[in-house]
Protein backbone atom coordinates (compact mmCIF):
# COMPACT_ATOMS: atom_id res chain seq x y z
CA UNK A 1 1.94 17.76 -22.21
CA UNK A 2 4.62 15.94 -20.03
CA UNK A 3 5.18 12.26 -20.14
CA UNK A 4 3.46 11.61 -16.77
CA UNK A 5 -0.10 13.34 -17.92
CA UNK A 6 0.55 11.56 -21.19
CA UNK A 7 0.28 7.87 -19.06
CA UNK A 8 -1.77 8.83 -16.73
CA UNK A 9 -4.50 9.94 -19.69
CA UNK A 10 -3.92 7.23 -21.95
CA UNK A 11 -4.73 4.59 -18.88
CA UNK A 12 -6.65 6.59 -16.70
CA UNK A 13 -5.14 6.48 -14.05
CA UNK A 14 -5.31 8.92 -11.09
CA UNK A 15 -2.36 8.49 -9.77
CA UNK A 16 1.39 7.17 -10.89
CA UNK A 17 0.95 3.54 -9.96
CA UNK A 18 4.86 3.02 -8.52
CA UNK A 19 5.42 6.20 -7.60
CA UNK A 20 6.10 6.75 -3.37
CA UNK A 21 3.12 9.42 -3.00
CA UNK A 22 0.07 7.57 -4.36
CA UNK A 23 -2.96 7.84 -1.61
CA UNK A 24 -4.37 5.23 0.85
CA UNK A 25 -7.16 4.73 -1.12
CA UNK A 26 -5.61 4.29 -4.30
CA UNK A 27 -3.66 1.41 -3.51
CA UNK A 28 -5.18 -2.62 -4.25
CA UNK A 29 -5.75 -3.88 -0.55
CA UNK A 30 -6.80 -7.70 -0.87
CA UNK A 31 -8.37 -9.13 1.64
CA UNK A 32 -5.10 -11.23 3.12
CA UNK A 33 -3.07 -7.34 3.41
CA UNK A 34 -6.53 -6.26 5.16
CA UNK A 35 -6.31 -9.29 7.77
CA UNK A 36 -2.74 -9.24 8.21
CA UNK A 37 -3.11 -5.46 9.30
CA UNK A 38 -5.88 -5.69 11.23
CA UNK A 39 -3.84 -8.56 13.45
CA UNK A 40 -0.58 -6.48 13.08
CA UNK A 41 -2.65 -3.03 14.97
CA UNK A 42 -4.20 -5.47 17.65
CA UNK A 43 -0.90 -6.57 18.49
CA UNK A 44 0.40 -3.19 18.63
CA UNK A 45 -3.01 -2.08 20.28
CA UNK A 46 -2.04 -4.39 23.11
CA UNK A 47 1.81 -3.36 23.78
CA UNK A 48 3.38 -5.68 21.27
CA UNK A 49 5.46 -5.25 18.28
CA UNK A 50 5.47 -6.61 15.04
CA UNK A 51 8.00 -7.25 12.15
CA UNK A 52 7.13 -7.23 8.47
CA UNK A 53 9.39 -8.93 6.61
CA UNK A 54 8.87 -10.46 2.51
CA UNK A 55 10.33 -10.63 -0.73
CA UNK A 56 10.05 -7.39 -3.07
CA UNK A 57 6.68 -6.72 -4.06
CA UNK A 58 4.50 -8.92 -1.68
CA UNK A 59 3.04 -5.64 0.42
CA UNK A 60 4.75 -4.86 3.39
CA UNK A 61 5.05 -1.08 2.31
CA UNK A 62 1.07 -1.59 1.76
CA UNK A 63 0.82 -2.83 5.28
CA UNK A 64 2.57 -0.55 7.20
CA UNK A 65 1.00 2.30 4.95
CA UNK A 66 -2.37 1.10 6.22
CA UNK A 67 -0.99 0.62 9.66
């Protein structure tokens, strides 16, 4: 059994939880990344643009995933 199959059994986890191909739905949307997107796609919806910008680890690639 490979290392990766050995983590994900022993937390049961479906998915590698830093790795770049997990799934939409297996990602931890709160409810701010959930507003901030739906705002984000109106704004696109209506001809504008939008820049994410953040420190590491505060969800832009979350964001523009859901986008």
């Amino acid at each position: 059994m490979n290392m990766t199959k050995r983590i994900q059994g022993l937390y049961g986890a479906k998915w590698l939880p830093f790795g770049q191909d997990v799934p939409d739905e297996g990602l931890y949307v709160p409810a701010r990344v959930e507003n901030f997107a739906t705002r984000v796609l109106a704004n696109i919806n209506e001809g504008g643009y939008a820049l994410c910008t953040g420190e590491p680890g505060q969800g832009k690639s979350v964001v523009s995933s859901l986008i």
